[in-house]
PDB file of N, CA and C in Angstrom:
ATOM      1  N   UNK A   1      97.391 102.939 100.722  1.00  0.00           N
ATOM      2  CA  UNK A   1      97.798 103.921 101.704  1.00  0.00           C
ATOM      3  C   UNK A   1      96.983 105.192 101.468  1.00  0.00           C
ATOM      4  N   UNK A   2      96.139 105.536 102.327  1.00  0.00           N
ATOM      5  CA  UNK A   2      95.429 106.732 102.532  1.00  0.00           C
ATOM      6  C   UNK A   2      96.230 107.873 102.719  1.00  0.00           C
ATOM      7  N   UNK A   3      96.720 109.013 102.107  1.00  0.00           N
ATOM      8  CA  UNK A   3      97.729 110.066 101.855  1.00  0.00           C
ATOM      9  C   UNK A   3      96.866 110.972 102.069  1.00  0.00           C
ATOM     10  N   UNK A   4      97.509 111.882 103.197  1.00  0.00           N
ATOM     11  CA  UNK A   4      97.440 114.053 102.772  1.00  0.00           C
ATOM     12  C   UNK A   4      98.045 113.875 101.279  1.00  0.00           C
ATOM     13  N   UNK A   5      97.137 115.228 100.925  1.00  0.00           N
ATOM     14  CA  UNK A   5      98.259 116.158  99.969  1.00  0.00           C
ATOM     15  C   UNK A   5      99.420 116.126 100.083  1.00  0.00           C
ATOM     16  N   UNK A   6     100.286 115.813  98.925  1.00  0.00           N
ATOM     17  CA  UNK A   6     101.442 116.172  99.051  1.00  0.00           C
ATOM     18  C   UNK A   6     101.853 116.891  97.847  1.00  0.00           C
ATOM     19  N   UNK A   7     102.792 117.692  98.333  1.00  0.00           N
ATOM     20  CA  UNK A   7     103.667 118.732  97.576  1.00  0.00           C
ATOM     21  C   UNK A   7     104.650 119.720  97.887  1.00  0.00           C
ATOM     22  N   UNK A   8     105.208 118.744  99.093  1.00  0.00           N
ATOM     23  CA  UNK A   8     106.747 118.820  98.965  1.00  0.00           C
ATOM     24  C   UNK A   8     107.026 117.726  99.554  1.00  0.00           C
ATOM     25  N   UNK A   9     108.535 117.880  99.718  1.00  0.00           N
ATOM     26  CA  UNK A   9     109.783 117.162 100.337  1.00  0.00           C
ATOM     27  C   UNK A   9     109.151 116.745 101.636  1.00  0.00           C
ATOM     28  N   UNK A  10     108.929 118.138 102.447  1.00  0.00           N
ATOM     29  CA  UNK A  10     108.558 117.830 103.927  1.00  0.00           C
ATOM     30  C   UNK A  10     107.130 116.692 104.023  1.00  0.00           C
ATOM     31  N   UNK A  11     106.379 117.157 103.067  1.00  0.00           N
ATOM     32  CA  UNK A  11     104.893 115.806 102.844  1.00  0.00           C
ATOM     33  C   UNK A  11     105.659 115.017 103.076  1.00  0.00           C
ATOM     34  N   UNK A  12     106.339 114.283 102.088  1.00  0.00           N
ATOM     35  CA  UNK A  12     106.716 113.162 101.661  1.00  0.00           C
ATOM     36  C   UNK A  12     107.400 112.359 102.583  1.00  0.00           C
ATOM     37  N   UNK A  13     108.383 113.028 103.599  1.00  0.00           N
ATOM     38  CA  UNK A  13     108.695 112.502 104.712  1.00  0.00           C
ATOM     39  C   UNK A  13     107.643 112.360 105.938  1.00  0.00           C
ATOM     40  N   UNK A  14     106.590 113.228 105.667  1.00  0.00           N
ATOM     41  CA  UNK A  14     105.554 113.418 106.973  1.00  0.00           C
ATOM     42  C   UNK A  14     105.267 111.428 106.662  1.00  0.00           C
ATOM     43  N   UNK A  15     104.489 112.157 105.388  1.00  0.00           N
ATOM     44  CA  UNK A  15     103.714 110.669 104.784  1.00  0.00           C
ATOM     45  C   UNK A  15     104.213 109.152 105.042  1.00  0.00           C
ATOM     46  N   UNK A  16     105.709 109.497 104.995  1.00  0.00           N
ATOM     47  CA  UNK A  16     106.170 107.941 105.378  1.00  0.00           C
ATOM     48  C   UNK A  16     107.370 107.987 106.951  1.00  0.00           C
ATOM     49  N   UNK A  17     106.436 108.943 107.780  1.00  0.00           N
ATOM     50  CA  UNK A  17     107.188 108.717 109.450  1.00  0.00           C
ATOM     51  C   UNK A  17     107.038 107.206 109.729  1.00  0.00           C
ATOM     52  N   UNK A  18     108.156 106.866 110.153  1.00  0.00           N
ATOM     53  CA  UNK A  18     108.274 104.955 110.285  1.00  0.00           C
ATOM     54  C   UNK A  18     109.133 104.417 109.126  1.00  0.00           C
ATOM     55  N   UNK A  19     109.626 104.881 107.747  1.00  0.00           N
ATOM     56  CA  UNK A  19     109.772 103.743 106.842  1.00  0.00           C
ATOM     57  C   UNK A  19     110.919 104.382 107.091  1.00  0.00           C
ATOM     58  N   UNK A  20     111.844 103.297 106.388  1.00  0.00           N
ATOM     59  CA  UNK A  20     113.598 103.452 106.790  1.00  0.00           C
ATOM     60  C   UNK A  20     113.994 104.451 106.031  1.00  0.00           C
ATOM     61  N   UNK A  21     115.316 105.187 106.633  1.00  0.00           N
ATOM     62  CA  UNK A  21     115.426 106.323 105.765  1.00  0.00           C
ATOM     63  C   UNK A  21     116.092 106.044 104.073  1.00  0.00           C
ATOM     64  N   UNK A  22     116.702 105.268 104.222  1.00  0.00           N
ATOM     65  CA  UNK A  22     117.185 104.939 102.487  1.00  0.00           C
ATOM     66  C   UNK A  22     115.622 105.062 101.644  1.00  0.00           C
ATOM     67  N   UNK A  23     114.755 104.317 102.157  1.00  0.00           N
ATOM     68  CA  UNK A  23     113.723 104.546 101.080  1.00  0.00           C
ATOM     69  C   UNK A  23     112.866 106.140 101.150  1.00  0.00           C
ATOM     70  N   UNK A  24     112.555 106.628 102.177  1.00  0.00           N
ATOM     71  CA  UNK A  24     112.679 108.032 102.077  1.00  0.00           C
ATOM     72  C   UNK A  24     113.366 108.572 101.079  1.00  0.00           C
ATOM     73  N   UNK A  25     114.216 108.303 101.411  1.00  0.00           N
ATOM     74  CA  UNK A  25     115.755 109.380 100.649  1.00  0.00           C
ATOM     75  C   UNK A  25     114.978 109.309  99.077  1.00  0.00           C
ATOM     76  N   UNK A  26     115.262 107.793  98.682  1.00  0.00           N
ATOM     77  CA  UNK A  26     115.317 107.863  97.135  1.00  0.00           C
ATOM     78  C   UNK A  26     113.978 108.583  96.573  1.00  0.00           C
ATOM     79  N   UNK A  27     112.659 108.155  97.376  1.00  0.00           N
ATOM     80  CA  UNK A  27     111.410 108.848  97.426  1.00  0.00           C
ATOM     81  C   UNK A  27     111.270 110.381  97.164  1.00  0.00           C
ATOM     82  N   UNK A  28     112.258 110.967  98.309  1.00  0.00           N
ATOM     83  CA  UNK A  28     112.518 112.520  98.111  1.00  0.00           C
ATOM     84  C   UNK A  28     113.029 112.806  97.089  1.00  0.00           C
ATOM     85  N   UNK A  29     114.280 111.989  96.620  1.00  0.00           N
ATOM     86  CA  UNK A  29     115.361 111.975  95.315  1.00  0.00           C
ATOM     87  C   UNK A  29     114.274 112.260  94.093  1.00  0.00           C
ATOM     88  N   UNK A  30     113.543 111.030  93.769  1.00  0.00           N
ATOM     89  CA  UNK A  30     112.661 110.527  92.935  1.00  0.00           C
ATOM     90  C   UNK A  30     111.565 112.112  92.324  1.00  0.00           C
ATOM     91  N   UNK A  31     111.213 112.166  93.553  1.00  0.00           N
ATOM     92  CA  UNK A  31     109.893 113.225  93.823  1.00  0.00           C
ATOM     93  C   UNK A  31     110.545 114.691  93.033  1.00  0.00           C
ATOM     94  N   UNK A  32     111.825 114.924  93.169  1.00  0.00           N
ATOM     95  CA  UNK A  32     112.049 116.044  92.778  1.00  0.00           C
ATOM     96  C   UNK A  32     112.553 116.426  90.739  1.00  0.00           C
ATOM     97  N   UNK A  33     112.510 114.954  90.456  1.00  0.00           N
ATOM     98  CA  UNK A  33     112.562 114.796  88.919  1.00  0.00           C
ATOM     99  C   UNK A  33     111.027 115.622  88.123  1.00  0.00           C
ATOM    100  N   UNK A  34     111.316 116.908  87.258  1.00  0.00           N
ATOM    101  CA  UNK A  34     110.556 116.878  86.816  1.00  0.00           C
ATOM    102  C   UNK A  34     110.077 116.734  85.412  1.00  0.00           C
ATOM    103  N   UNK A  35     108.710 117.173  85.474  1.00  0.00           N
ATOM    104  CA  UNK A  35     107.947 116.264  83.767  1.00  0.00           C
ATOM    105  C   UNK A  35     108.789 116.793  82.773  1.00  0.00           C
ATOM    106  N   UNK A  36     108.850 115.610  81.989  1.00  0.00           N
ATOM    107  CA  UNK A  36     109.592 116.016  80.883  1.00  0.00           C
ATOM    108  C   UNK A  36     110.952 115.433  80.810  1.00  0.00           C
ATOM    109  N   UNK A  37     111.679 115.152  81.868  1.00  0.00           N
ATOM    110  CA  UNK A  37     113.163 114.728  82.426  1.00  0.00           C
ATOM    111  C   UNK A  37     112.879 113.475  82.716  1.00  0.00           C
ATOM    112  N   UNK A  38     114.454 112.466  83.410  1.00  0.00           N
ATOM    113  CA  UNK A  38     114.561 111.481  83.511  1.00  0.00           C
ATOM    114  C   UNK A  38     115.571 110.841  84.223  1.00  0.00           C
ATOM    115  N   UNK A  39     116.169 110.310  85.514  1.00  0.00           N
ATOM    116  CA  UNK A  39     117.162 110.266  85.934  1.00  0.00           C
ATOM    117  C   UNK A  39     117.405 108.627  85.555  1.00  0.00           C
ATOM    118  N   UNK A  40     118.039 108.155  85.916  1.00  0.00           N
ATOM    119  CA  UNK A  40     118.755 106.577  86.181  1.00  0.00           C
ATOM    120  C   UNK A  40     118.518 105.789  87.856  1.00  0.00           C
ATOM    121  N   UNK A  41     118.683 105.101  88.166  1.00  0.00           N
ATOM    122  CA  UNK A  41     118.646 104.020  89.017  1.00  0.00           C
ATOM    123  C   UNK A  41     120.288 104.563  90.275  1.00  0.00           C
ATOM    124  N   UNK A  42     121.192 104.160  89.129  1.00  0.00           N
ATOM    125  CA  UNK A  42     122.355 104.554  89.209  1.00  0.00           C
ATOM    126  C   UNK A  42     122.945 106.728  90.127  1.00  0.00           C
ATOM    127  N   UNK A  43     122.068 107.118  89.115  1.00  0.00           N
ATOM    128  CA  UNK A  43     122.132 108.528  89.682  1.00  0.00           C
ATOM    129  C   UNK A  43     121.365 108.926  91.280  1.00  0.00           C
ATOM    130  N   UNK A  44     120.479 108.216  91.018  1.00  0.00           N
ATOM    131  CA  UNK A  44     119.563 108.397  92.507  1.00  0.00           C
ATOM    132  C   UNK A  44     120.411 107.934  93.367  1.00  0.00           C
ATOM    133  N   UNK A  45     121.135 107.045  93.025  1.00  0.00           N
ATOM    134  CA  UNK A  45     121.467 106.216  94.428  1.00  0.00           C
ATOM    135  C   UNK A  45     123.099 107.136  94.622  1.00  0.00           C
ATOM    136  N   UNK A  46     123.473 107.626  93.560  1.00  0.00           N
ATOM    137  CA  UNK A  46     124.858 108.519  93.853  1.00  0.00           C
ATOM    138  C   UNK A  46     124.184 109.993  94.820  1.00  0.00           C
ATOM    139  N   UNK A  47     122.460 110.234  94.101  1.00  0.00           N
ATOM    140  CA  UNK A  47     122.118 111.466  95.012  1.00  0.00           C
ATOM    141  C   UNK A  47     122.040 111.308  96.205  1.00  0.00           C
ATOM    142  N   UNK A  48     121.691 109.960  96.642  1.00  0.00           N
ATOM    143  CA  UNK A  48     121.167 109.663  98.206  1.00  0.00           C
ATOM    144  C   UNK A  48     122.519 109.374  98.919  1.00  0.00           C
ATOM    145  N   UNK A  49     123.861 109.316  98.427  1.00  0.00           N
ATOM    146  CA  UNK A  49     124.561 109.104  98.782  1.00  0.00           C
ATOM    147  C   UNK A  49     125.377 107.318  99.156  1.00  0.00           C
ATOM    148  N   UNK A  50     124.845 107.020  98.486  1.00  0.00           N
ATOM    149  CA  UNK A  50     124.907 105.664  98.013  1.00  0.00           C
ATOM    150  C   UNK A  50     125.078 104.822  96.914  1.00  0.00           C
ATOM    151  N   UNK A  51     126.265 105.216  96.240  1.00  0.00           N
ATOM    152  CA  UNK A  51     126.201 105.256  94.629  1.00  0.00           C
ATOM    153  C   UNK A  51     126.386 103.512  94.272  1.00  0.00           C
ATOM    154  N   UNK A  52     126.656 102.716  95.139  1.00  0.00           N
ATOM    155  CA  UNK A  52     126.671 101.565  94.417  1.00  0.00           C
ATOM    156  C   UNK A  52     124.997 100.890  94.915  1.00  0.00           C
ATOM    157  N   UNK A  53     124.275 101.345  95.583  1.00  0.00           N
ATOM    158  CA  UNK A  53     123.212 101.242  95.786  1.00  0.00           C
ATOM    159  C   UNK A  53     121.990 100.897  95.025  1.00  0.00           C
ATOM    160  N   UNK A  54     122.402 100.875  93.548  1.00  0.00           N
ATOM    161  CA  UNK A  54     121.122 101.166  92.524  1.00  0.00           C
ATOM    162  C   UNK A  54     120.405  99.859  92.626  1.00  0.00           C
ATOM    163  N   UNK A  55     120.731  98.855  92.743  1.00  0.00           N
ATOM    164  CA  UNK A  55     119.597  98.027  92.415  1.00  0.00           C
ATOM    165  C   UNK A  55     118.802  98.098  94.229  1.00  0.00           C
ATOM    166  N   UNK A  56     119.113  98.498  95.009  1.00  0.00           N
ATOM    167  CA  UNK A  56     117.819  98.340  96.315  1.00  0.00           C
ATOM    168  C   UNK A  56     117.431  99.734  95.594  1.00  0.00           C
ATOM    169  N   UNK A  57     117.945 100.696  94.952  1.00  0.00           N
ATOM    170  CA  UNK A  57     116.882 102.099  94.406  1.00  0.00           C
ATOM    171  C   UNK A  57     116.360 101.553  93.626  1.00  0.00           C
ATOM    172  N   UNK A  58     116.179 100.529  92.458  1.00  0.00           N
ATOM    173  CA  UNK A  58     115.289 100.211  91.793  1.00  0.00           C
ATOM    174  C   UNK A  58     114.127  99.176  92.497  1.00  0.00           C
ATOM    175  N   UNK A  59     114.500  98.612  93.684  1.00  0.00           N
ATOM    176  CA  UNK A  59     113.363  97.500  94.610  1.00  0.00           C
ATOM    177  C   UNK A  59     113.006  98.491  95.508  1.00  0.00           C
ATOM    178  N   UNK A  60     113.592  99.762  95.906  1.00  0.00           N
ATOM    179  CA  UNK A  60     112.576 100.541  96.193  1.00  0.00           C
ATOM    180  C   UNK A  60     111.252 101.143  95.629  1.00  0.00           C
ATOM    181  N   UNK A  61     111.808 101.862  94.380  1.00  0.00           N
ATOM    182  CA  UNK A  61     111.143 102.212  93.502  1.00  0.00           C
ATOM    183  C   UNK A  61     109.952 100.967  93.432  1.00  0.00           C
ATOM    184  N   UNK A  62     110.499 100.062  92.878  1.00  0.00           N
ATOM    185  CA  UNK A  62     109.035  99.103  93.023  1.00  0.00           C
ATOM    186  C   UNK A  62     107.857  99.118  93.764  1.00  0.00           C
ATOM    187  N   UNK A  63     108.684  99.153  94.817  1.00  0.00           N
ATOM    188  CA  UNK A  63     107.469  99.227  96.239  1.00  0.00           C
ATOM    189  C   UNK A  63     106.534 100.886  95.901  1.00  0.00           C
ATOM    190  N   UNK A  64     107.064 101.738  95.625  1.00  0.00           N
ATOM    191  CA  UNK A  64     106.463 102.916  95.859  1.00  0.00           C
ATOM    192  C   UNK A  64     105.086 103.244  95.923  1.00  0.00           C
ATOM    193  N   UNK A  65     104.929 103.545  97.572  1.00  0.00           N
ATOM    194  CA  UNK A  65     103.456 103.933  97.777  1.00  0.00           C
ATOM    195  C   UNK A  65     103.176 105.228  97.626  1.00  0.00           C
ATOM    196  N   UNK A  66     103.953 105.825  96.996  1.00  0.00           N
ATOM    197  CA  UNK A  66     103.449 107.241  96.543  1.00  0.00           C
ATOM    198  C   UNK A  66     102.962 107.817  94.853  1.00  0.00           C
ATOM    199  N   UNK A  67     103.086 106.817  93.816  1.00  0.00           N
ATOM    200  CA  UNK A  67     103.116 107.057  92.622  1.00  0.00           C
ATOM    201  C   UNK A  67     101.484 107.495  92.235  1.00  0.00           C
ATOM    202  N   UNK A  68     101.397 108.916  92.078  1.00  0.00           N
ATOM    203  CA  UNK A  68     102.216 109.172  91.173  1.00  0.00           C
ATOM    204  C   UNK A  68     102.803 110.726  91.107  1.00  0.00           C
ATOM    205  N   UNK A  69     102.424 110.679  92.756  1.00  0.00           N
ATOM    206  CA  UNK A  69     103.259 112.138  93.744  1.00  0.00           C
ATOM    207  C   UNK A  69     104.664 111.794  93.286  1.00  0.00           C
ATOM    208  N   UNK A  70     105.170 110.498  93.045  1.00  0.00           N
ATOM    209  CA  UNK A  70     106.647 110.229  93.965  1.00  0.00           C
ATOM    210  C   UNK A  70     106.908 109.513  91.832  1.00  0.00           C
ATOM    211  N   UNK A  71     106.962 110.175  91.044  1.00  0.00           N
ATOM    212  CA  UNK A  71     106.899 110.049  89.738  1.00  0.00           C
ATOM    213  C   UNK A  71     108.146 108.533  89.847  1.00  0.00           C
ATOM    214  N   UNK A  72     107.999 107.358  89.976  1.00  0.00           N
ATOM    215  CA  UNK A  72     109.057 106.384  89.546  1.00  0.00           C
ATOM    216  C   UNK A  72     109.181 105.932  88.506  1.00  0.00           C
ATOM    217  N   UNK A  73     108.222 106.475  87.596  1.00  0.00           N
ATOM    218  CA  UNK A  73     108.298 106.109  86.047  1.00  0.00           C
ATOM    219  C   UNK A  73     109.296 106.643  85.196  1.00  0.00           C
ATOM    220  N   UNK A  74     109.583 107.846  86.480  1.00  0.00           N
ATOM    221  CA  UNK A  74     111.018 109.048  85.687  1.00  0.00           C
ATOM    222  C   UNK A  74     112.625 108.704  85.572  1.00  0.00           C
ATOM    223  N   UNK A  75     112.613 107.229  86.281  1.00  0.00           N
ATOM    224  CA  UNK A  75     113.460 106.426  86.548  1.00  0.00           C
ATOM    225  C   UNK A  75     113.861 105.453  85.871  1.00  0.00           C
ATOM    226  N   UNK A  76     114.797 105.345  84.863  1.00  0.00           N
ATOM    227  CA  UNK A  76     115.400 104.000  83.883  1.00  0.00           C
ATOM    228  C   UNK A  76     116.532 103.630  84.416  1.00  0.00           C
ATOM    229  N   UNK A  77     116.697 102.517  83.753  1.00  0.00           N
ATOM    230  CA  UNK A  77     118.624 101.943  83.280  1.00  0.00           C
ATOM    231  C   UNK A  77     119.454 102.448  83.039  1.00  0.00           C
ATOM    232  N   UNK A  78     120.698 102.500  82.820  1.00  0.00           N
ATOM    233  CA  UNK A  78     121.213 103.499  82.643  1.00  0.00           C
ATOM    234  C   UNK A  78     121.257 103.652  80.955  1.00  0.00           C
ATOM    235  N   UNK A  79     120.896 102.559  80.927  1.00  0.00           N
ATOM    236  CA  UNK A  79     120.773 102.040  79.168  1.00  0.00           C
ATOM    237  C   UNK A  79     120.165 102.983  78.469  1.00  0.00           C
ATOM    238  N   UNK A  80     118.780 103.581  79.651  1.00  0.00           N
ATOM    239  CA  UNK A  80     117.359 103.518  79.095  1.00  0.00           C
ATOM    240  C   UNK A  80     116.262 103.097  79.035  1.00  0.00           C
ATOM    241  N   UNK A  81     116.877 101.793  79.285  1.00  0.00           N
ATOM    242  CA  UNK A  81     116.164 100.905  79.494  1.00  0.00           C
ATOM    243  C   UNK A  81     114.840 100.392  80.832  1.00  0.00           C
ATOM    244  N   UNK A  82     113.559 100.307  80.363  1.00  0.00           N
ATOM    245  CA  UNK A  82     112.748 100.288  81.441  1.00  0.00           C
ATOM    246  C   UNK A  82     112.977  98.431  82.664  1.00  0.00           C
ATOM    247  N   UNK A  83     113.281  98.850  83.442  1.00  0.00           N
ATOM    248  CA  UNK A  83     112.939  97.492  84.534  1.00  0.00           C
ATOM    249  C   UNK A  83     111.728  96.989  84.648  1.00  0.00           C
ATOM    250  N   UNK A  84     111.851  95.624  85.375  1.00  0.00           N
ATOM    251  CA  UNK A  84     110.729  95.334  85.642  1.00  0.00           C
ATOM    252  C   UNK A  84     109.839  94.668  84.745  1.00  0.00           C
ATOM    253  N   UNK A  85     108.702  93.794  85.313  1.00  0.00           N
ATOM    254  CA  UNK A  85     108.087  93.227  84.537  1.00  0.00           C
ATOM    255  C   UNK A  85     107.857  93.665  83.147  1.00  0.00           C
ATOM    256  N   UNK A  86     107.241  93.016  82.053  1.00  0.00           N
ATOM    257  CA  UNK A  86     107.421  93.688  80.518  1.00  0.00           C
ATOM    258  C   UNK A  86     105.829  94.880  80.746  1.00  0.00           C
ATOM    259  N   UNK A  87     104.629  94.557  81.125  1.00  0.00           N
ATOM    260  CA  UNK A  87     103.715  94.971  81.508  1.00  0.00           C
ATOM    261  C   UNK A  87     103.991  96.423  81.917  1.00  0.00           C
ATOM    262  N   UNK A  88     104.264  96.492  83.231  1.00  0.00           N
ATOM    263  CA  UNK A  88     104.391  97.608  84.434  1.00  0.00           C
ATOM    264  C   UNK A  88     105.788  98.648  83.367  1.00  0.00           C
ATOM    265  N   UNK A  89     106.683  97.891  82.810  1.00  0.00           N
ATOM    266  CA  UNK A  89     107.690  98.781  81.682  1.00  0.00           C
ATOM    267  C   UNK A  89     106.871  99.312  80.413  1.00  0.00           C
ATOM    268  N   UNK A  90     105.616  98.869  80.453  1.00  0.00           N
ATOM    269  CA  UNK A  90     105.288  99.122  79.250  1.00  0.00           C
ATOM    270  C   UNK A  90     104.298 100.454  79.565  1.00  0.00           C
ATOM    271  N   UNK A  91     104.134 100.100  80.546  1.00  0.00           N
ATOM    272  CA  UNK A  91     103.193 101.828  81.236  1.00  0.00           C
ATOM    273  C   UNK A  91     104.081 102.826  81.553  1.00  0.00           C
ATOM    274  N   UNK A  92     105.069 102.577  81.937  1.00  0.00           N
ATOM    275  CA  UNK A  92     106.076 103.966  82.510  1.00  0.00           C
ATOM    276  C   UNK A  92     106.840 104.495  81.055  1.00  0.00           C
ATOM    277  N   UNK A  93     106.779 103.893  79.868  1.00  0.00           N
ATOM    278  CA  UNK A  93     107.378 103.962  78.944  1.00  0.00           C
ATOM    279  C   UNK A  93     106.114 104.680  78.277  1.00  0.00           C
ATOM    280  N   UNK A  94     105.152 104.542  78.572  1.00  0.00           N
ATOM    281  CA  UNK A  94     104.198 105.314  78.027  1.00  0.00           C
ATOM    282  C   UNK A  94     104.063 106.745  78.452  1.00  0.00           C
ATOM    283  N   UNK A  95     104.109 106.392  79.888  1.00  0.00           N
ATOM    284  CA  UNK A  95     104.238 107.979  80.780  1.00  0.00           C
ATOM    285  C   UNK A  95     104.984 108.410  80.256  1.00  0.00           C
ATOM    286  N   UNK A  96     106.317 108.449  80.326  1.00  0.00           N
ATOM    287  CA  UNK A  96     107.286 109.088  79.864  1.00  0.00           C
ATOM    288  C   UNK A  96     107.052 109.611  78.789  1.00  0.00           C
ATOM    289  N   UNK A  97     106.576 108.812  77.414  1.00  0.00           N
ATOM    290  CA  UNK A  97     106.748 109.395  76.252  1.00  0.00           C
ATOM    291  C   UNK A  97     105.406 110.504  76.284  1.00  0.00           C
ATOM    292  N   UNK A  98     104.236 110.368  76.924  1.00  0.00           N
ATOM    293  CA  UNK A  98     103.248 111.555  77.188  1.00  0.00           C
ATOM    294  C   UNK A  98     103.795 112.479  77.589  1.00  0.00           C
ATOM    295  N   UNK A  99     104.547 112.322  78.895  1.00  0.00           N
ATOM    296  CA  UNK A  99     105.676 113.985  79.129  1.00  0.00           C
ATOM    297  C   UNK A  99     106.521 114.294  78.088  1.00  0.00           C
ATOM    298  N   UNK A 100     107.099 113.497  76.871  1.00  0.00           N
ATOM    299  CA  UNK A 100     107.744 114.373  75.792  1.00  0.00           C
ATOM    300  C   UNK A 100     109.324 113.541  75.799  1.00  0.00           C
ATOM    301  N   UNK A 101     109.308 112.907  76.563  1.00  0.00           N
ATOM    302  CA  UNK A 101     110.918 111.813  76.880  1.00  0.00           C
ATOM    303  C   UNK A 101     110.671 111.287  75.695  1.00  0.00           C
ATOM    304  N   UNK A 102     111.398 111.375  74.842  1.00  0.00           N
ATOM    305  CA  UNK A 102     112.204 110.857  73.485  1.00  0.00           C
ATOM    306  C   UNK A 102     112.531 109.163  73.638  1.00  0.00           C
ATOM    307  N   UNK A 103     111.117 108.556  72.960  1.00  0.00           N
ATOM    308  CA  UNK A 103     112.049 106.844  72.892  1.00  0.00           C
ATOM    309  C   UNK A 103     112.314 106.539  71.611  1.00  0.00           C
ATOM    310  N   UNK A 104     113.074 105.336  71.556  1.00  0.00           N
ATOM    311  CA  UNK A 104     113.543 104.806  70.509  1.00  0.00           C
ATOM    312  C   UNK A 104     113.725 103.566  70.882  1.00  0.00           C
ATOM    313  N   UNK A 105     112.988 102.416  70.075  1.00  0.00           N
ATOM    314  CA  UNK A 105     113.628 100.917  70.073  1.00  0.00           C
ATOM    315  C   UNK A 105     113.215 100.617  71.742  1.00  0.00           C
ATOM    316  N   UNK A 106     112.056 101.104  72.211  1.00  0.00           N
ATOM    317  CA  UNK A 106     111.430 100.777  73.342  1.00  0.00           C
ATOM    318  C   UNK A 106     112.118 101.232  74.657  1.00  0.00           C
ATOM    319  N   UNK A 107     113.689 102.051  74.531  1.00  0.00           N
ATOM    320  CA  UNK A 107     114.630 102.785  75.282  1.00  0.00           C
ATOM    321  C   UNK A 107     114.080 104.666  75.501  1.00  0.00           C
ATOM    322  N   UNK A 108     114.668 105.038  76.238  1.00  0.00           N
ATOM    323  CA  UNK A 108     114.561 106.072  76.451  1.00  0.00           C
ATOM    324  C   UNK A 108     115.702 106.864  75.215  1.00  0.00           C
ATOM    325  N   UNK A 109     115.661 108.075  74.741  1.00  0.00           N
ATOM    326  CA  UNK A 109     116.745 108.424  73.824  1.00  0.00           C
ATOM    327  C   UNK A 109     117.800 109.198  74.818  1.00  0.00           C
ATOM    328  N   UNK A 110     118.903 108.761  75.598  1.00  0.00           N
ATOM    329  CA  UNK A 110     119.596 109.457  76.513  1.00  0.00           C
ATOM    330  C   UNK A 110     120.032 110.752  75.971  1.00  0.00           C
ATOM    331  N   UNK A 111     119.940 111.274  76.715  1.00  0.00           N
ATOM    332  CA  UNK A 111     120.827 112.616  76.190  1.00  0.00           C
ATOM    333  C   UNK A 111     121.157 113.498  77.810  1.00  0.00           C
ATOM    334  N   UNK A 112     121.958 114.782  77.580  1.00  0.00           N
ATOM    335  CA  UNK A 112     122.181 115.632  78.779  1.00  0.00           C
ATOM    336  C   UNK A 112     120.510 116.203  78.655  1.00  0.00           C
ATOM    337  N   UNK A 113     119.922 116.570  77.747  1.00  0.00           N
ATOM    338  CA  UNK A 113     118.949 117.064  77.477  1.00  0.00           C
ATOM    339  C   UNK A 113     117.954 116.923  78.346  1.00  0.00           C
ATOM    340  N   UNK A 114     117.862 115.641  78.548  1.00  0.00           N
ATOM    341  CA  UNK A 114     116.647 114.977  79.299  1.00  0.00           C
ATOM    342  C   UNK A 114     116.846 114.235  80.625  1.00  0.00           C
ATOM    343  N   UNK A 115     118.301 114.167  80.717  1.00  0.00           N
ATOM    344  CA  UNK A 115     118.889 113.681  81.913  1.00  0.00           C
ATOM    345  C   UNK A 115     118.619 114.840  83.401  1.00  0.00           C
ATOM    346  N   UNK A 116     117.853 114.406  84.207  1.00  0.00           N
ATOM    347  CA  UNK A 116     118.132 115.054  85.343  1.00  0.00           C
ATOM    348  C   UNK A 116     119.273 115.144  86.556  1.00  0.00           C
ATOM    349  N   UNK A 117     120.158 115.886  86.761  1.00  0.00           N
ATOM    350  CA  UNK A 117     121.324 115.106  87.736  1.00  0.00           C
ATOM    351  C   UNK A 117     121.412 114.069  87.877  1.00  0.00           C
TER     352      UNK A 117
END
């Protein structure tokens, strides 16, 4: 996908006029986590207003044609735990720990600390 700049909210919806709004939503949700922080699967989908929603927020997340505007690496289990193939978990677990996210035992280290809403 050939993208404008983006850097905001309003991009991000320009960028995907046509795609359904649930995946928007979590996109916008997603987009506003910043470096250093970390939300859940679970939390996004309570932000978008859809709290039992988390696993289509995590098959959204998959799809994401915005990464790495639309940060989905900022996104775990509620465990901590990274989804997804062992590969593609093994890169976002890397990201993360380059922004300063605390792992342990291949998990994220939860805390309020690092938790974003």
């Amino acid at each position: 996908m050939n993208l404008p700049e983006i850097k905001s909210e309003e991009d991000i919806r320009n960028a995907l006029a046509g795609w359904n709004r649930f995946g928007i939503e979590v996109y916008v949700a997603t987009f506003k986590i910043p470096k250093g922080k970390i939300s859940t699967y679970g939390r996004i989908a309570k932000r978008i207003g859809a709290p039992k929603s988390y696993r289509a927020v995590a098959n959204a997340l998959h799809k994401n044609p915005l990464h790495p505007v639309v940060p989905c690496h900022r996104v775990v289990k509620s465990d901590g735990g990274f989804g997804g193939d062992p590969e593609r978990a093994a890169e976002r677990r890397i990201l993360v720990a380059k922004e300063g996210v605390p792992i342990e035992d291949g998990k994220v280290k939860m805390s309020e600390e690092i938790l974003y809403e």
